[in-house]
PDB file of N, CA and C in Angstrom:
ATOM      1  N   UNK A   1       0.841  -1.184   0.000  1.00  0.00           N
ATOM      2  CA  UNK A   1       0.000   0.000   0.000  1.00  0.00           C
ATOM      3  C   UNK A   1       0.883   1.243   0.000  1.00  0.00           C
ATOM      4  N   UNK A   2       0.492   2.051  -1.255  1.00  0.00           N
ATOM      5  CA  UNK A   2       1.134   3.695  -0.771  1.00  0.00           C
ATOM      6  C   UNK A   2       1.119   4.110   0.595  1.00  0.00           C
ATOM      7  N   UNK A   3       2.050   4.894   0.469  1.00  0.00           N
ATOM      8  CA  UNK A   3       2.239   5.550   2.021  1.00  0.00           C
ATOM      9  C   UNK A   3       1.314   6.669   1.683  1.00  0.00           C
ATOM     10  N   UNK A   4       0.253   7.219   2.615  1.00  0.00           N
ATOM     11  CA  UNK A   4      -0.599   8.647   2.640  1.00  0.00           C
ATOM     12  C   UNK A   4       0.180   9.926   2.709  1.00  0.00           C
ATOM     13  N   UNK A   5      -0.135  10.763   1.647  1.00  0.00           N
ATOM     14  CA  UNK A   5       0.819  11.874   1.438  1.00  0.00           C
ATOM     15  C   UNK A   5      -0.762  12.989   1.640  1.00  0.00           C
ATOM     16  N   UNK A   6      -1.271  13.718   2.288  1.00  0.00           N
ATOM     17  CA  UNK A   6      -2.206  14.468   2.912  1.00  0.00           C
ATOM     18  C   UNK A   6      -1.493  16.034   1.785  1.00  0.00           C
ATOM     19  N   UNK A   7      -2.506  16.828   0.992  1.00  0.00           N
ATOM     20  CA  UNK A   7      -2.399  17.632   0.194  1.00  0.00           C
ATOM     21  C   UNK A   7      -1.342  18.847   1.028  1.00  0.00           C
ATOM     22  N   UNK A   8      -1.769  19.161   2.381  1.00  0.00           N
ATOM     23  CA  UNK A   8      -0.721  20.148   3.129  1.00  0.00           C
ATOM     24  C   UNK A   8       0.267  19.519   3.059  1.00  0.00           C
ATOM     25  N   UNK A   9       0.882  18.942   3.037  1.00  0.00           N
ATOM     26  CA  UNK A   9       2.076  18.064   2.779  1.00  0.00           C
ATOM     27  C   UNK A   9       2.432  18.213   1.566  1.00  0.00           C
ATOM     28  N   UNK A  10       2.404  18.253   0.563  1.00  0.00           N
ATOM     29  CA  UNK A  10       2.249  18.259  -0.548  1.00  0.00           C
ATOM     30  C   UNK A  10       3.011  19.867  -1.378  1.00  0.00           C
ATOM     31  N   UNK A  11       4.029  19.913  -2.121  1.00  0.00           N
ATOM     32  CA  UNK A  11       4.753  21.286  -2.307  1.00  0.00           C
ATOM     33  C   UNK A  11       3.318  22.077  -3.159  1.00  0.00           C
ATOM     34  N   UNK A  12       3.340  23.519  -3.156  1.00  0.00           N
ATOM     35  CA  UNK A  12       2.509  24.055  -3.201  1.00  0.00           C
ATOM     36  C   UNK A  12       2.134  23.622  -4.343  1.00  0.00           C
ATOM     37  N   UNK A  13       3.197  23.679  -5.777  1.00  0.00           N
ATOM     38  CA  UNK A  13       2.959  23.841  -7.002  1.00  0.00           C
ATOM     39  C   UNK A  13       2.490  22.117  -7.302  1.00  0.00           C
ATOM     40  N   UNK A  14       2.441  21.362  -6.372  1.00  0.00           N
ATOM     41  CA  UNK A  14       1.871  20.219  -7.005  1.00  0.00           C
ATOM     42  C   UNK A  14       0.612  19.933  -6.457  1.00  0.00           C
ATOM     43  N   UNK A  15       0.001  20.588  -5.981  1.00  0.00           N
ATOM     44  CA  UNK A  15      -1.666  20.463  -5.168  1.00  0.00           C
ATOM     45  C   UNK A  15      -2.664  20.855  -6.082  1.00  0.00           C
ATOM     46  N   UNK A  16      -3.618  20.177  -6.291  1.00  0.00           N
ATOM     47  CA  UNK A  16      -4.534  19.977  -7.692  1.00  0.00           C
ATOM     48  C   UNK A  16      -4.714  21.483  -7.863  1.00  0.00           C
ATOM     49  N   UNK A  17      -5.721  21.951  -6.736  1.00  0.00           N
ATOM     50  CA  UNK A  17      -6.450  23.670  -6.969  1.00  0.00           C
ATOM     51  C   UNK A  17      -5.358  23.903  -7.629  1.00  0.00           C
ATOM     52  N   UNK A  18      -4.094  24.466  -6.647  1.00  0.00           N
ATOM     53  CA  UNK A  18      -2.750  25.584  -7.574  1.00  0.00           C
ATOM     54  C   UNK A  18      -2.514  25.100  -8.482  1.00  0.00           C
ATOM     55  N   UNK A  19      -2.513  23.831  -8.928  1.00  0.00           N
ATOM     56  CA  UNK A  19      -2.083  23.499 -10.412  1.00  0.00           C
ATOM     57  C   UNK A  19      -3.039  23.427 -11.627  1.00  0.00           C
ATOM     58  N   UNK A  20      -4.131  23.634 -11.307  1.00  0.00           N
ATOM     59  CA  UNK A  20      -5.653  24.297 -12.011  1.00  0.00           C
ATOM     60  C   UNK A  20      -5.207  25.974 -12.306  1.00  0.00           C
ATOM     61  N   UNK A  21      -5.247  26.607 -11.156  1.00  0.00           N
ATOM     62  CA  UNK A  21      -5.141  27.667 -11.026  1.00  0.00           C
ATOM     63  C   UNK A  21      -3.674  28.092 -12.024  1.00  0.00           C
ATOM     64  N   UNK A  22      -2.711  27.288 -11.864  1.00  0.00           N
ATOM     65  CA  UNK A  22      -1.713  27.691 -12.897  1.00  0.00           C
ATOM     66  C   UNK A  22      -1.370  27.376 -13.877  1.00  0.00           C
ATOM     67  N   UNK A  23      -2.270  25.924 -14.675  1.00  0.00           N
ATOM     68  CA  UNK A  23      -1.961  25.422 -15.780  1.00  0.00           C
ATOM     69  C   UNK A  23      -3.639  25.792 -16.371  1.00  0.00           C
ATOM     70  N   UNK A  24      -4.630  25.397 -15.803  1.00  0.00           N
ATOM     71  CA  UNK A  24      -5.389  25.649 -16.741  1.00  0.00           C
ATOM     72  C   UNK A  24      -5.795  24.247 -16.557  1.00  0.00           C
ATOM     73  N   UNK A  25      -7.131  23.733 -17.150  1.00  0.00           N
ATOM     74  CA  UNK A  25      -7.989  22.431 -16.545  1.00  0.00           C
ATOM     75  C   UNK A  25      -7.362  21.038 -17.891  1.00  0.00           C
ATOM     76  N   UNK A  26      -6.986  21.833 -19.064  1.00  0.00           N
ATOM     77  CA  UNK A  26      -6.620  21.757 -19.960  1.00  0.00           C
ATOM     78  C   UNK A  26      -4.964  20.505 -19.632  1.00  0.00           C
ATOM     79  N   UNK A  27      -4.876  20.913 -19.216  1.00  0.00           N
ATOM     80  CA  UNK A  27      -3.184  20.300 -19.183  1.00  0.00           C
ATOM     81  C   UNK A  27      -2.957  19.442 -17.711  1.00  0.00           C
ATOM     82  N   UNK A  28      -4.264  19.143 -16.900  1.00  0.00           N
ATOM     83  CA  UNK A  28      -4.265  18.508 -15.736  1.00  0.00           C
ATOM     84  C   UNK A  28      -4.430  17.206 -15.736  1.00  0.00           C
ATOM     85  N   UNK A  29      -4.108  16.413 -15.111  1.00  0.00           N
ATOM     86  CA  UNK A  29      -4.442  14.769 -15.305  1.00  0.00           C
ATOM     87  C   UNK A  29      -5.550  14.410 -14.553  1.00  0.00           C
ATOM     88  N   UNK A  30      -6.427  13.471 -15.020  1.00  0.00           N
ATOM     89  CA  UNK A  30      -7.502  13.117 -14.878  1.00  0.00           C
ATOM     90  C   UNK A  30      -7.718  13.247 -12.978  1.00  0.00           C
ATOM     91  N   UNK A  31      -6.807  12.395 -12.406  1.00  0.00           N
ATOM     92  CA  UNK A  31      -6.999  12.245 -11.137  1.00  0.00           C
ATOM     93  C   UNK A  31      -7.044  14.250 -10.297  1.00  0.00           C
ATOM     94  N   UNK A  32      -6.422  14.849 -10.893  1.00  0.00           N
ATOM     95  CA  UNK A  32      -6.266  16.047 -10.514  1.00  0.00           C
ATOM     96  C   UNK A  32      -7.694  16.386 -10.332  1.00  0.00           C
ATOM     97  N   UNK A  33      -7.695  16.465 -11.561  1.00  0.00           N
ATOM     98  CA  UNK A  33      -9.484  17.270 -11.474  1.00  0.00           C
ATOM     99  C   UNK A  33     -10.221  16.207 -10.734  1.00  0.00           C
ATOM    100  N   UNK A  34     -10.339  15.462 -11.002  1.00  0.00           N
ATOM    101  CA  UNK A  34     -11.188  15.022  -9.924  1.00  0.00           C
ATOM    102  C   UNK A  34     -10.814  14.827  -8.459  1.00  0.00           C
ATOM    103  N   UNK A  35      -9.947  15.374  -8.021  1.00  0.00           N
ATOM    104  CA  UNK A  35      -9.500  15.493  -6.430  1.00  0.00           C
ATOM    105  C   UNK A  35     -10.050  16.738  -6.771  1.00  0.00           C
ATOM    106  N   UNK A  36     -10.079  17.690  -7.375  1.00  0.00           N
ATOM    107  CA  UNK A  36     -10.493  19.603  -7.301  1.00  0.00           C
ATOM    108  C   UNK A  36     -12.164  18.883  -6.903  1.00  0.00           C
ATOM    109  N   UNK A  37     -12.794  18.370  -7.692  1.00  0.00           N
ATOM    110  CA  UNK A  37     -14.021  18.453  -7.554  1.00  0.00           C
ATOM    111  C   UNK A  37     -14.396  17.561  -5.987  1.00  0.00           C
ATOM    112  N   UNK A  38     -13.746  16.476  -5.571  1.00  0.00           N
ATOM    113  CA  UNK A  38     -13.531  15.699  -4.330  1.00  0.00           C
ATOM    114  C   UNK A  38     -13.937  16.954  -3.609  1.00  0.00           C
ATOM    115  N   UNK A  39     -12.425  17.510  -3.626  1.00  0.00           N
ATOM    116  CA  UNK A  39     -12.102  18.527  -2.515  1.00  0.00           C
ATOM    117  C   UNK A  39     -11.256  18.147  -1.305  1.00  0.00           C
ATOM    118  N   UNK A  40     -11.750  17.278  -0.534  1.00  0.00           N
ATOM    119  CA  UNK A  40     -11.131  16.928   0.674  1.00  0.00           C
ATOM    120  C   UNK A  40     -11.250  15.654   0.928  1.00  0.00           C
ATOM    121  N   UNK A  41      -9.998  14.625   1.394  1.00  0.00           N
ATOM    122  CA  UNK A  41     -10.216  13.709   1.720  1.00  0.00           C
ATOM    123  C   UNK A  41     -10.664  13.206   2.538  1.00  0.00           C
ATOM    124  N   UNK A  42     -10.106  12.098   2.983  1.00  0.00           N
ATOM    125  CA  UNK A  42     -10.238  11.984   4.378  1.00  0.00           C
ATOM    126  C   UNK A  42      -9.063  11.300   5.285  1.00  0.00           C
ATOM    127  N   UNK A  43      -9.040  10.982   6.594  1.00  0.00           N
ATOM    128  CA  UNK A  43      -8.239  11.064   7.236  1.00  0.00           C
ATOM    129  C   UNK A  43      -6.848  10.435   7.092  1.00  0.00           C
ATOM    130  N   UNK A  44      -7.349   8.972   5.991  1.00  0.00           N
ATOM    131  CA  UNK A  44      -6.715   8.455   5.402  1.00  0.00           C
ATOM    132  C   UNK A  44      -6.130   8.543   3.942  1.00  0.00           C
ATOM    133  N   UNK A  45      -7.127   9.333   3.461  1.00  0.00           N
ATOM    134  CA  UNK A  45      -6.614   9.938   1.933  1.00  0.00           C
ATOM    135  C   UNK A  45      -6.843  10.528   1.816  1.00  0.00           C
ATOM    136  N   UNK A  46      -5.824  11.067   1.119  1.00  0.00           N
ATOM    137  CA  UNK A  46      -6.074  12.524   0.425  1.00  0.00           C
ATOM    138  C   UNK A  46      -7.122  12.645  -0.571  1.00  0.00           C
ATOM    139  N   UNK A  47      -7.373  14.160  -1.000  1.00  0.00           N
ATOM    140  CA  UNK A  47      -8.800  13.994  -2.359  1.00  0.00           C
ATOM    141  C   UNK A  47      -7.962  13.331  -3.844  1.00  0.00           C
ATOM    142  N   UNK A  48      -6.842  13.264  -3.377  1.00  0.00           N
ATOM    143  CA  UNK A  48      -6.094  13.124  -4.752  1.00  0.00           C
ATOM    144  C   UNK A  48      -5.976  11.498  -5.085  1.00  0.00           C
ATOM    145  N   UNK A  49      -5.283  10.801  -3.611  1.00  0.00           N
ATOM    146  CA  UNK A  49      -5.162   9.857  -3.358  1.00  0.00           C
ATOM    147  C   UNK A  49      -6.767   9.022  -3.827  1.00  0.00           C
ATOM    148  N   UNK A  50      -7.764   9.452  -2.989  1.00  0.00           N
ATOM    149  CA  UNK A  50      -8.918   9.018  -3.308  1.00  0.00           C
ATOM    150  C   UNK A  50      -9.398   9.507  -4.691  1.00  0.00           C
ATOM    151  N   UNK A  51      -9.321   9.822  -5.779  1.00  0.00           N
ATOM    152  CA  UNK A  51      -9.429  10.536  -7.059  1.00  0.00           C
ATOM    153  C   UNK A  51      -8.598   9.211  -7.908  1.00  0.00           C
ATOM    154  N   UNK A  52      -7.500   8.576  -7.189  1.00  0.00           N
ATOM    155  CA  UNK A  52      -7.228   7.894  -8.147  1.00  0.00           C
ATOM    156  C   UNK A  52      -7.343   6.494  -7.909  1.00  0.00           C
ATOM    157  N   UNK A  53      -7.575   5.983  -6.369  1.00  0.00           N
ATOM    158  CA  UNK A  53      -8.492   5.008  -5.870  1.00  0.00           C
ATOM    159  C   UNK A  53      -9.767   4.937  -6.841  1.00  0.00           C
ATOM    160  N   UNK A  54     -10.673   5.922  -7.132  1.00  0.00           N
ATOM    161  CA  UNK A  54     -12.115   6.032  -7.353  1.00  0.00           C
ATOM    162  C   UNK A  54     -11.278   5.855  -9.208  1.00  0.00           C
ATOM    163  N   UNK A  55     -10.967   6.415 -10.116  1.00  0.00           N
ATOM    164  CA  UNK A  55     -10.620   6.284 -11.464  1.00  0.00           C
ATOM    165  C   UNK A  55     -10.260   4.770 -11.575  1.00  0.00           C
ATOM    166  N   UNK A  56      -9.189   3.772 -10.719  1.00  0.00           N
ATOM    167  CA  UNK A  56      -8.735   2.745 -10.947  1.00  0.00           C
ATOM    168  C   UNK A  56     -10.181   1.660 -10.583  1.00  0.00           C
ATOM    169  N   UNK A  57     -10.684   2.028  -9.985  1.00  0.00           N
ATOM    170  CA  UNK A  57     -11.547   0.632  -9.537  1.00  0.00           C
ATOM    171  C   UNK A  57     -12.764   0.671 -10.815  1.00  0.00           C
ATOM    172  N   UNK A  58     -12.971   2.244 -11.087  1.00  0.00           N
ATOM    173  CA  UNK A  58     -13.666   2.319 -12.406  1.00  0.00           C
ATOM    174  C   UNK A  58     -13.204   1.923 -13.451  1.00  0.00           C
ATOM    175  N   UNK A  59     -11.845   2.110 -13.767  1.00  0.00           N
ATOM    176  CA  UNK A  59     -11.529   1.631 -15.330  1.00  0.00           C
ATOM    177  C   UNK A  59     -10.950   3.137 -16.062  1.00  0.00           C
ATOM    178  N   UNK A  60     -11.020   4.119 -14.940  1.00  0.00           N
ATOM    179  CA  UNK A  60     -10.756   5.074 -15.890  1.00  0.00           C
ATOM    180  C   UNK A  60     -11.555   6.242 -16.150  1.00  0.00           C
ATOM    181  N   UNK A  61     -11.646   7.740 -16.263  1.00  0.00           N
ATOM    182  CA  UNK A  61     -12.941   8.736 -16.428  1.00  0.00           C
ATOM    183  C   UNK A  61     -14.158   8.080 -17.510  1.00  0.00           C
ATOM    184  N   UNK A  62     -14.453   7.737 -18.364  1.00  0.00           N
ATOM    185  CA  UNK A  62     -14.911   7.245 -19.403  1.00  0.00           C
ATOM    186  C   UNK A  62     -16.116   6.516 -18.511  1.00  0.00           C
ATOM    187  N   UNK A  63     -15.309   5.388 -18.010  1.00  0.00           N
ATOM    188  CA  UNK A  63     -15.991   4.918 -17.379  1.00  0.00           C
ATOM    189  C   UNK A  63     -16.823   5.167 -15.573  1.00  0.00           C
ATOM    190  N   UNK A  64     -15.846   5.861 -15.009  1.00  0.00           N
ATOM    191  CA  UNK A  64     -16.616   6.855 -14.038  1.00  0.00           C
ATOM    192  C   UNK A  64     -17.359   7.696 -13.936  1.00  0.00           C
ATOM    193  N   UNK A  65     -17.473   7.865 -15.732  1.00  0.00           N
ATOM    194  CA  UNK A  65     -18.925   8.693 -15.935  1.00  0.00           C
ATOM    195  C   UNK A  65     -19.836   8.150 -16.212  1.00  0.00           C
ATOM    196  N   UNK A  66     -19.874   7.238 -16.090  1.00  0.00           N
ATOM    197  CA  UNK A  66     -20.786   6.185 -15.869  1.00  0.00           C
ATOM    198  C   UNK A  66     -22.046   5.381 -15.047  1.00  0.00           C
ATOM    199  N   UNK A  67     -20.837   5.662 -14.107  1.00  0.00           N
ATOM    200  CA  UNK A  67     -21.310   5.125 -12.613  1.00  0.00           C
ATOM    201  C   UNK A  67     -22.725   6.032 -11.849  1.00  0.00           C
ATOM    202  N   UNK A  68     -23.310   4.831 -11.173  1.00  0.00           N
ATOM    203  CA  UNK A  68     -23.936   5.970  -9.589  1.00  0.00           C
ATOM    204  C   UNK A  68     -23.696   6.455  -9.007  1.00  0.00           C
ATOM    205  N   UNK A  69     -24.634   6.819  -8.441  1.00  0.00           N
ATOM    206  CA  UNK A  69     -23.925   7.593  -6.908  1.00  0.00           C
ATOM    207  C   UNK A  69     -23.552   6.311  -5.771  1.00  0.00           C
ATOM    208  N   UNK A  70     -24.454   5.491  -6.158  1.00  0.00           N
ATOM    209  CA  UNK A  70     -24.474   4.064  -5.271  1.00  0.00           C
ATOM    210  C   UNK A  70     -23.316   3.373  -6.002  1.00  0.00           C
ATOM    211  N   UNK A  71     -22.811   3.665  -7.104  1.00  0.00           N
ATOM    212  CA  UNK A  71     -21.202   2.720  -6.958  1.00  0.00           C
ATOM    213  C   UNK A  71     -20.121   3.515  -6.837  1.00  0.00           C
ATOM    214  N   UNK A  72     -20.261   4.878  -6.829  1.00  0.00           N
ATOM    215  CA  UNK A  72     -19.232   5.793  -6.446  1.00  0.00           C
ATOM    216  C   UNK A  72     -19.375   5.318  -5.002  1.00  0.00           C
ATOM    217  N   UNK A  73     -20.131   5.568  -4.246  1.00  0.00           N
ATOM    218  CA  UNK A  73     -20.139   5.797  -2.927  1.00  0.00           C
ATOM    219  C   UNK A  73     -19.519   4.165  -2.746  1.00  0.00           C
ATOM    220  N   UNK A  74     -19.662   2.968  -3.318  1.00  0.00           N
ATOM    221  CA  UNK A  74     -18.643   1.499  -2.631  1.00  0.00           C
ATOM    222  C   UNK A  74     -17.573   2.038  -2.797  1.00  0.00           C
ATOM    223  N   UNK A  75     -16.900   3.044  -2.765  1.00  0.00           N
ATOM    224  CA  UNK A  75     -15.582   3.460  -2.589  1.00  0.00           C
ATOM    225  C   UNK A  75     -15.598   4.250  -1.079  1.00  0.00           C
ATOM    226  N   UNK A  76     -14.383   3.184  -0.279  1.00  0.00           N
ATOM    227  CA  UNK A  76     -14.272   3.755   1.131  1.00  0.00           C
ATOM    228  C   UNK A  76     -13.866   5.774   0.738  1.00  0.00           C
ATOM    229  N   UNK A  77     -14.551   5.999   1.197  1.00  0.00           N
ATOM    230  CA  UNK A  77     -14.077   7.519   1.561  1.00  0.00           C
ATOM    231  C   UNK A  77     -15.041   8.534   0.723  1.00  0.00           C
ATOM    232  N   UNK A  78     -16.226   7.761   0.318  1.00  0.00           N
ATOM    233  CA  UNK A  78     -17.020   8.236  -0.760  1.00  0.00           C
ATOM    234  C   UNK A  78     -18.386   8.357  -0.273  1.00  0.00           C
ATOM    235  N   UNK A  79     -19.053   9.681  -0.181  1.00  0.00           N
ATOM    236  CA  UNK A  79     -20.141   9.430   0.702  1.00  0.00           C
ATOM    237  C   UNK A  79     -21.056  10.208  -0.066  1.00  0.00           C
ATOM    238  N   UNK A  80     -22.474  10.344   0.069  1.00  0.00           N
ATOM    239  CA  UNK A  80     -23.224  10.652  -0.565  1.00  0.00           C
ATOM    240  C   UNK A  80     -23.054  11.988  -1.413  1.00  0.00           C
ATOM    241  N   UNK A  81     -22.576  13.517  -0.444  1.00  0.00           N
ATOM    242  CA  UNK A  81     -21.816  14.731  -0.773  1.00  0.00           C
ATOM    243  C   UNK A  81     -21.273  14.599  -2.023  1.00  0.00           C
ATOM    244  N   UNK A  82     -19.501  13.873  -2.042  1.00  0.00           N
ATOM    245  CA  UNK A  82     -19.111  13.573  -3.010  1.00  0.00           C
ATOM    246  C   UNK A  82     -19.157  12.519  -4.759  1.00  0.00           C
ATOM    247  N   UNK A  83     -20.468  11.863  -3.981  1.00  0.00           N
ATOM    248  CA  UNK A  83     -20.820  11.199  -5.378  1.00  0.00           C
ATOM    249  C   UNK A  83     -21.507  12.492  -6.159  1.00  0.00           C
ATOM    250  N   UNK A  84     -22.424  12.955  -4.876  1.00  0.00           N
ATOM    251  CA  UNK A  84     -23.780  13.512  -6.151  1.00  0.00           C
ATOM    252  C   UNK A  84     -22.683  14.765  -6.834  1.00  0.00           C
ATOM    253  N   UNK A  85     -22.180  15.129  -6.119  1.00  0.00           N
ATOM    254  CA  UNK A  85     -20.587  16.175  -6.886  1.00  0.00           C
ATOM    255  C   UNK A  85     -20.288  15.808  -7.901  1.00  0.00           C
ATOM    256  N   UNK A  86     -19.482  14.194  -8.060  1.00  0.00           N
ATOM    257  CA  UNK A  86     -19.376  13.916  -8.838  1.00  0.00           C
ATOM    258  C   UNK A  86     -20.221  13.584 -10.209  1.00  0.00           C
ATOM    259  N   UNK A  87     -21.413  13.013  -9.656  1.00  0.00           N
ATOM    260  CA  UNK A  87     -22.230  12.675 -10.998  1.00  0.00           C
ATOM    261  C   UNK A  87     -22.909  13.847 -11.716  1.00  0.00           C
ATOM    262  N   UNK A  88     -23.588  14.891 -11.089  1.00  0.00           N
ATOM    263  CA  UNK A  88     -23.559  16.198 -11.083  1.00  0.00           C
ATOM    264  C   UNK A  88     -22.550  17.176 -12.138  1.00  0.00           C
ATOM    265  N   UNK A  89     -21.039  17.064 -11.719  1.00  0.00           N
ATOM    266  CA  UNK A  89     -19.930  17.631 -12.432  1.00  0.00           C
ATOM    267  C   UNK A  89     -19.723  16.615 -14.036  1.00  0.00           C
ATOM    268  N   UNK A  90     -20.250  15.699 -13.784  1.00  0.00           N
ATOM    269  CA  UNK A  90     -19.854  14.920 -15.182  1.00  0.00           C
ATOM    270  C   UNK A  90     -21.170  15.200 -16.050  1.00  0.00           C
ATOM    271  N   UNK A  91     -22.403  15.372 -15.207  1.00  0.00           N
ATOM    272  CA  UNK A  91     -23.810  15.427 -16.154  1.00  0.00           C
ATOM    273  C   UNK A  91     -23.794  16.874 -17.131  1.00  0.00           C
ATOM    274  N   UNK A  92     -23.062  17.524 -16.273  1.00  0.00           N
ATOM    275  CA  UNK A  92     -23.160  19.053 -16.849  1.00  0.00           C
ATOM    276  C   UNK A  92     -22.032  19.398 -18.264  1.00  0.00           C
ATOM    277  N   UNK A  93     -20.812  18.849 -17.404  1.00  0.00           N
ATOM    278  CA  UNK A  93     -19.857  18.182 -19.009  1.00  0.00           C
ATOM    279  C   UNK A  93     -20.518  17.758 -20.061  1.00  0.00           C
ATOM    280  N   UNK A  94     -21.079  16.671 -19.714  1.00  0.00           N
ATOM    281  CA  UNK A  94     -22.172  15.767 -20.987  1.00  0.00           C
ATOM    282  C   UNK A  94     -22.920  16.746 -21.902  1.00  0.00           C
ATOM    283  N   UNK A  95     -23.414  17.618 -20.598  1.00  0.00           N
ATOM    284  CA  UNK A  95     -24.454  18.700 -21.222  1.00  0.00           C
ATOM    285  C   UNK A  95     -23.819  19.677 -22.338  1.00  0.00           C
ATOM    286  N   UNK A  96     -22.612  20.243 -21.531  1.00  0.00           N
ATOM    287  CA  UNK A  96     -21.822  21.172 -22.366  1.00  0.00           C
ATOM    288  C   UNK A  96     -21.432  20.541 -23.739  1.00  0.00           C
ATOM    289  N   UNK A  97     -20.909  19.408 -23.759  1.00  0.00           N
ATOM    290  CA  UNK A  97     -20.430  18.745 -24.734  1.00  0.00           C
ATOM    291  C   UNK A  97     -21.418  19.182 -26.231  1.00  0.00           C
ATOM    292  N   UNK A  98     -23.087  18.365 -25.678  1.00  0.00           N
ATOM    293  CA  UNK A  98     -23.687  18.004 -26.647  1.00  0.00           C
ATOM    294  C   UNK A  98     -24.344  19.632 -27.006  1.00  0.00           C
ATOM    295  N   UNK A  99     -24.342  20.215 -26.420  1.00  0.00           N
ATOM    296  CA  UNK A  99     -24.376  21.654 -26.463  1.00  0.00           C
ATOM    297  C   UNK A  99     -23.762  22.512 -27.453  1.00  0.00           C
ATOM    298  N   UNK A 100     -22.572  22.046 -27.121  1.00  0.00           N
ATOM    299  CA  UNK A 100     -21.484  23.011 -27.799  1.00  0.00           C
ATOM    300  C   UNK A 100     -21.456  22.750 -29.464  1.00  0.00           C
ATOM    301  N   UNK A 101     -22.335  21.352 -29.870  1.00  0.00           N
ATOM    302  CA  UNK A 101     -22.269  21.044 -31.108  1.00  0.00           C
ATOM    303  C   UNK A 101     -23.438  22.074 -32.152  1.00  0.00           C
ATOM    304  N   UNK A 102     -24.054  22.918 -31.380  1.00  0.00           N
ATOM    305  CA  UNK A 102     -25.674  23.392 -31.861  1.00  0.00           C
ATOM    306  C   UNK A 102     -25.031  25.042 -31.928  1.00  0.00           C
ATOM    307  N   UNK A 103     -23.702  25.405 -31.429  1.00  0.00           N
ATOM    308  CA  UNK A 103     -23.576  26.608 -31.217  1.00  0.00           C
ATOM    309  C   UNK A 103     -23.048  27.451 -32.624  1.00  0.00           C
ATOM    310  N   UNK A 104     -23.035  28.237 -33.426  1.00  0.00           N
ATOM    311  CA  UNK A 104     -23.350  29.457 -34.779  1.00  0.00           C
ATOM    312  C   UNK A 104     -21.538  28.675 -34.413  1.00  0.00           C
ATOM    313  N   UNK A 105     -21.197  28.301 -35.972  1.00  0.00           N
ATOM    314  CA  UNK A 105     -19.606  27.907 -36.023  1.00  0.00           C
ATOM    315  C   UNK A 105     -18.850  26.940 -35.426  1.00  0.00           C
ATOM    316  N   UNK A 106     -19.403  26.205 -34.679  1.00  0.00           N
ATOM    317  CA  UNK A 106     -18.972  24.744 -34.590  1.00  0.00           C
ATOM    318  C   UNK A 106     -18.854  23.418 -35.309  1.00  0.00           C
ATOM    319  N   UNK A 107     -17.571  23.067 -34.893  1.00  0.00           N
ATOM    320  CA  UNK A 107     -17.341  22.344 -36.195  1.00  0.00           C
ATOM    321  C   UNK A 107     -17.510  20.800 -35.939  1.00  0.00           C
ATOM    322  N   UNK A 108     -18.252  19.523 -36.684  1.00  0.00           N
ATOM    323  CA  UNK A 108     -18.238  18.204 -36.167  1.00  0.00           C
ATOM    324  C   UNK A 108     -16.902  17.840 -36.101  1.00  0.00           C
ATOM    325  N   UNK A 109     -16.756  17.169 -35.193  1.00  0.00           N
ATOM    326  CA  UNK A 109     -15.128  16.732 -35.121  1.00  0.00           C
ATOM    327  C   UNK A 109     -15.026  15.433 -35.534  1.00  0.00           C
TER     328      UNK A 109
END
């Protein structure tokens, strides 16, 4: 088992928010953003740590957008708060996505 590395611990420039905040959502790795949207772990993991607990047991974002709130939450450290966050933050993506195809100059990709 990894050893728990807790985000205050963590040098500034590698902690998800500041590295949002300085790269842009664009250039972040999957587990990142989803520790930003986490937020906080818990005592035992970090949001980051748990971000990539929650991606591996899924298979990956693709497939974590997928999921419930009831199979997010069979992840220790995952409680009702952070699922509906999560399913919530991915529904609205979805939304934007299919959205963005209807907008004056968009191009099919």
């Amino acid at each position: 088992m990894d050893e728990h590395t807790s985000i205050a611990d963590m040098d500034i420039a590698d902690r998800p928010r500041e590295r949002l905040l300085a790269l842009g959502a664009d250039r972040m790795r999957d587990a990142e953003l989803l520790a930003v949207v986490i937020g906080s772990g818990t005592a035992a993991q970090s949001s980051l740590e748990l971000a990539r607990a929650m991606l591996k047991k899924a298979g990956g974002p693709a497939r974590l957008a997928r999921c419930t709130p009831a199979e997010l939450m069979d992840t220790h450290g995952v409680g009702p708060a952070v699922a509906l966050r999560i399913v919530a933050g991915l529904q609205l993506g979805r939304r934007a996505a299919a959205r963005s195809a209807d907008l004056p100059g968009a191009t099919g990709g």
